[in-house]
Protein backbone atom coordinates (compact mmCIF):
# COMPACT_ATOMS: atom_id res chain seq x y z
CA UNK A 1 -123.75 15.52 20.16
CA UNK A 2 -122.03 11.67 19.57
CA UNK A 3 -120.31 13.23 16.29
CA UNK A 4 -119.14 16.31 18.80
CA UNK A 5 -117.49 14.45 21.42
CA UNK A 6 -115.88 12.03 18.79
CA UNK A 7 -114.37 14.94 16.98
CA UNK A 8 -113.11 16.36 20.53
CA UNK A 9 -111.47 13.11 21.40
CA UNK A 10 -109.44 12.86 18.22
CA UNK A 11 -108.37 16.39 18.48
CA UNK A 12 -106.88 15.66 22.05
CA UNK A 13 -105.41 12.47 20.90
CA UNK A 14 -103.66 14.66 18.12
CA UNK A 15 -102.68 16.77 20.27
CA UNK A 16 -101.01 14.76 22.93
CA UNK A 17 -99.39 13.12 19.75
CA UNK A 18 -98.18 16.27 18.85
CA UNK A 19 -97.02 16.70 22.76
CA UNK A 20 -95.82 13.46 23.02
CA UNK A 21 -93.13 13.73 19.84
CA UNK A 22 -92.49 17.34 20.78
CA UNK A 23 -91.43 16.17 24.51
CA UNK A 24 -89.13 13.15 23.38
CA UNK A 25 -87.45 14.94 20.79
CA UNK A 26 -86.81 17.59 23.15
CA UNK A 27 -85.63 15.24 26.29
CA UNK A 28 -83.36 13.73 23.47
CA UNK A 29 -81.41 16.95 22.57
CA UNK A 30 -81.02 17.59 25.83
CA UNK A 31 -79.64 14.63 26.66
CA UNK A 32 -77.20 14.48 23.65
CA UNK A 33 -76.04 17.95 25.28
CA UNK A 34 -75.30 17.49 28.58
CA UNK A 35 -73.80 14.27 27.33
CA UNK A 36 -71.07 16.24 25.28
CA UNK A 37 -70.66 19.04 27.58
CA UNK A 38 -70.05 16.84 30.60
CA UNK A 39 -67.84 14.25 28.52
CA UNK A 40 -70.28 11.36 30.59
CA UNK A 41 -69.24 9.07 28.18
CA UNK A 42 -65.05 9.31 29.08
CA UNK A 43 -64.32 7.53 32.59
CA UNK A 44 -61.17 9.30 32.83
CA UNK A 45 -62.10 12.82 34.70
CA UNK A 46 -58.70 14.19 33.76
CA UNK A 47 -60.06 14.28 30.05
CA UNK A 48 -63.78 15.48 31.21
CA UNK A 49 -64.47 18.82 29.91
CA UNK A 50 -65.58 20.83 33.33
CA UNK A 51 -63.03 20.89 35.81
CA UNK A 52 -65.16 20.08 39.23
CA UNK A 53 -62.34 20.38 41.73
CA UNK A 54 -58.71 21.79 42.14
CA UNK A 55 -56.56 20.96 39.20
CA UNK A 56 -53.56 18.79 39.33
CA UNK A 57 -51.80 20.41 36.36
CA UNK A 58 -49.02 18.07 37.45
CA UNK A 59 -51.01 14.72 36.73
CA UNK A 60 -52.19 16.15 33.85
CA UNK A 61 -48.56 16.71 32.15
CA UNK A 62 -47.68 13.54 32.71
CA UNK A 63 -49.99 12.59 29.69
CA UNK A 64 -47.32 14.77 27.16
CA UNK A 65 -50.65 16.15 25.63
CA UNK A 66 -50.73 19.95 24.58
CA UNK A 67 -52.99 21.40 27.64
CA UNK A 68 -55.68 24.79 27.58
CA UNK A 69 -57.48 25.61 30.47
CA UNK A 70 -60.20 27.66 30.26
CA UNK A 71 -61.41 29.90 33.51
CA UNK A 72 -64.90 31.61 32.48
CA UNK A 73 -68.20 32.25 34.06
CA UNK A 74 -72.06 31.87 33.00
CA UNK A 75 -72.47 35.51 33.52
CA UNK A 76 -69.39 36.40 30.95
CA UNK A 77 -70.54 37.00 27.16
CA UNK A 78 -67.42 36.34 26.24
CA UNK A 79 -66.68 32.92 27.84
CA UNK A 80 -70.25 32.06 26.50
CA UNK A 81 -68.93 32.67 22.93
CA UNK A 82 -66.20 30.27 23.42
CA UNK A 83 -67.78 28.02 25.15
CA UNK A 84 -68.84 25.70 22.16
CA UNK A 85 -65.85 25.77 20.58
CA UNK A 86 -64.23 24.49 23.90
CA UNK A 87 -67.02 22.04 23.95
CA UNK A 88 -66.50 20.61 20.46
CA UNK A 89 -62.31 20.63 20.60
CA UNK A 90 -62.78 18.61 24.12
CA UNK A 91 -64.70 16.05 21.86
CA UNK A 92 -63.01 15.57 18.89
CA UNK A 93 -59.48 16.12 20.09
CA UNK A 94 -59.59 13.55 23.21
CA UNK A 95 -56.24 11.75 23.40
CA UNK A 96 -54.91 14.49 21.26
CA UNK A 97 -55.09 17.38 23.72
CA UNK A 98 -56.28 18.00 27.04
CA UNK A 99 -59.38 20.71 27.28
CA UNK A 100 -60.63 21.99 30.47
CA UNK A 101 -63.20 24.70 31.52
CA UNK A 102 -63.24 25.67 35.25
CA UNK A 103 -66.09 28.03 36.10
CA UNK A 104 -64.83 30.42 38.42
CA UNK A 105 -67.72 31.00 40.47
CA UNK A 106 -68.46 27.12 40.98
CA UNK A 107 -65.06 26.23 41.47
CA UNK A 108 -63.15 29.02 42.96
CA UNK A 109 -60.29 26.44 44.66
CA UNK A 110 -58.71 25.79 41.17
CA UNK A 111 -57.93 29.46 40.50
CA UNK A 112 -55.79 28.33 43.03
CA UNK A 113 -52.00 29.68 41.88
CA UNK A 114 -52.87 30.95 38.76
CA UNK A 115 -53.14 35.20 38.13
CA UNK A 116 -56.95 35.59 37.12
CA UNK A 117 -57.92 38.74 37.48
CA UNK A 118 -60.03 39.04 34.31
CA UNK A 119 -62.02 36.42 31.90
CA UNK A 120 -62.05 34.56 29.78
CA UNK A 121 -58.54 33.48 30.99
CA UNK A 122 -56.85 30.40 29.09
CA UNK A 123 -53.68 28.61 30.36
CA UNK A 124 -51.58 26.66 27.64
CA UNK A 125 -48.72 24.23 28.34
CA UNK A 126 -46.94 22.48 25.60
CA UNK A 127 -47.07 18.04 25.19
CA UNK A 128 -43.32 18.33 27.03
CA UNK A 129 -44.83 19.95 29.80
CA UNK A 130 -43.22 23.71 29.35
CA UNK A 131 -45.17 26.98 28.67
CA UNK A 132 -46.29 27.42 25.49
CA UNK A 133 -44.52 30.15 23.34
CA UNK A 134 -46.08 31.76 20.59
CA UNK A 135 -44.52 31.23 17.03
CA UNK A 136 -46.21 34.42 15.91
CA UNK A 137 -47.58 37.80 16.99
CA UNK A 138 -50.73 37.64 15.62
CA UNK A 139 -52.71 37.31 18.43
CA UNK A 140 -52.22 39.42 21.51
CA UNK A 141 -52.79 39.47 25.09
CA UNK A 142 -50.07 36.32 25.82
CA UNK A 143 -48.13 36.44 28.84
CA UNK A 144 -45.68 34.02 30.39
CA UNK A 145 -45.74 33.63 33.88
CA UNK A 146 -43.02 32.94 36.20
CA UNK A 147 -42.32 32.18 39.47
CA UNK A 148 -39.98 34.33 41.93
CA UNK A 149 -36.71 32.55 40.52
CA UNK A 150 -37.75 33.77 36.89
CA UNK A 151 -38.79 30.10 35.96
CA UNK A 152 -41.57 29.77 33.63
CA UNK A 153 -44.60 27.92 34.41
CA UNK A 154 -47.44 28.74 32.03
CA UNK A 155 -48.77 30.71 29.23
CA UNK A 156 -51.77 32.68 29.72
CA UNK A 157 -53.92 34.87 27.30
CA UNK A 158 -56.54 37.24 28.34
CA UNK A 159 -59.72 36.99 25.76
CA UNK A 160 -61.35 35.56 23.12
CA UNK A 161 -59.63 32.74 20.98
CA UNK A 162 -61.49 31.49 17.69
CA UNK A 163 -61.58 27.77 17.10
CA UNK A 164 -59.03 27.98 14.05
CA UNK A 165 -56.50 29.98 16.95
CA UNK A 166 -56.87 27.63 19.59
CA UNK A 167 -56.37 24.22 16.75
CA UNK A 168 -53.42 26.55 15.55
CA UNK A 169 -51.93 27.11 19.37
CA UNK A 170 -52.41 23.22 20.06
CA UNK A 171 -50.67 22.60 16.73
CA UNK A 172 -47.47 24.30 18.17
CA UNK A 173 -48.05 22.98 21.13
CA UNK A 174 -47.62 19.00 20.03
CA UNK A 175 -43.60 19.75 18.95
């Protein structure tokens, strides 16, 4: 009976070992991914990844960084496919380029002047501040947008970009 209890004690303390490592490790991913997706770590909010109220596209030219802006939702598959690539360029390109994501049904107010009508939308403008014109015609679904004078005020594509279009676009977007 002694030798039965003994073995049932080390069994649970093996298993809330087992718990134990399995919990931490798995509070620690976590926490390393809410960390990059919500940029904690940068102070500046105009560089933080999600876009939690309107956008001043205005402020943000005034850095002379090559700009995408991202409109998605959960519920799209396709946003969700881009989604880490917007993630990981946010990251690694931070004082390089400025990468936002709004999330149109959490933040309907920055849709605010811009034509979305379907997503993923992106919106580019160029370091200088003007929309971005594409070099090639190798990807599709670009449009420039203007306002009632015929001035241009933004590039938008309608889609999916890979992560080796959008480094391309930002590229072009730097001269």
């Amino acid at each position: 009976m002694k030798k039965n209890i003994i073995t049932i004690i080390i069994i649970l303390i093996i298993a809330l070992g087992i718990l134990g490592i399995w919990f931490i490790k798995n509070n620690k991913i976590n926490d390393e991914q809410n960390l990059l997706e919500n940029n904690v770590e940068n102070v500046n909010e105009d560089f933080a990844l999600n876009v939690t109220e309107k956008l001043d596209v205005e402020k943000l030219k005034s850095y002379n960084l090559p700009i995408i802006i991202d409109f998605g939702a959960e519920w799209c598959p396709p946003c969700n496919m881009m989604k880490p690539d917007l993630v990981k360029l946010n990251k690694e390109l931070q004082g390089e380029a400025i990468i936002r994501i709004v999330d149109v049904d959490e933040n309907i107010d920055a849709t605010d002047g811009y034509k979305i009508n379907l997503l993923p939308t992106q919106i580019f403008i160029n370091s200088d501040g003007t929309p971005y014109i594409p070099q090639d015609n190798s990807i599709d679904g670009f449009e420039i947008v203007k306002d009632n004078e015929g001035n241009a005020l933004y590039t938008m594509h309608v889609g999916i970009l890979t992560r080796s279009q959008m480094l391309n676009i930002i590229e072009q977007m730097k001269k």
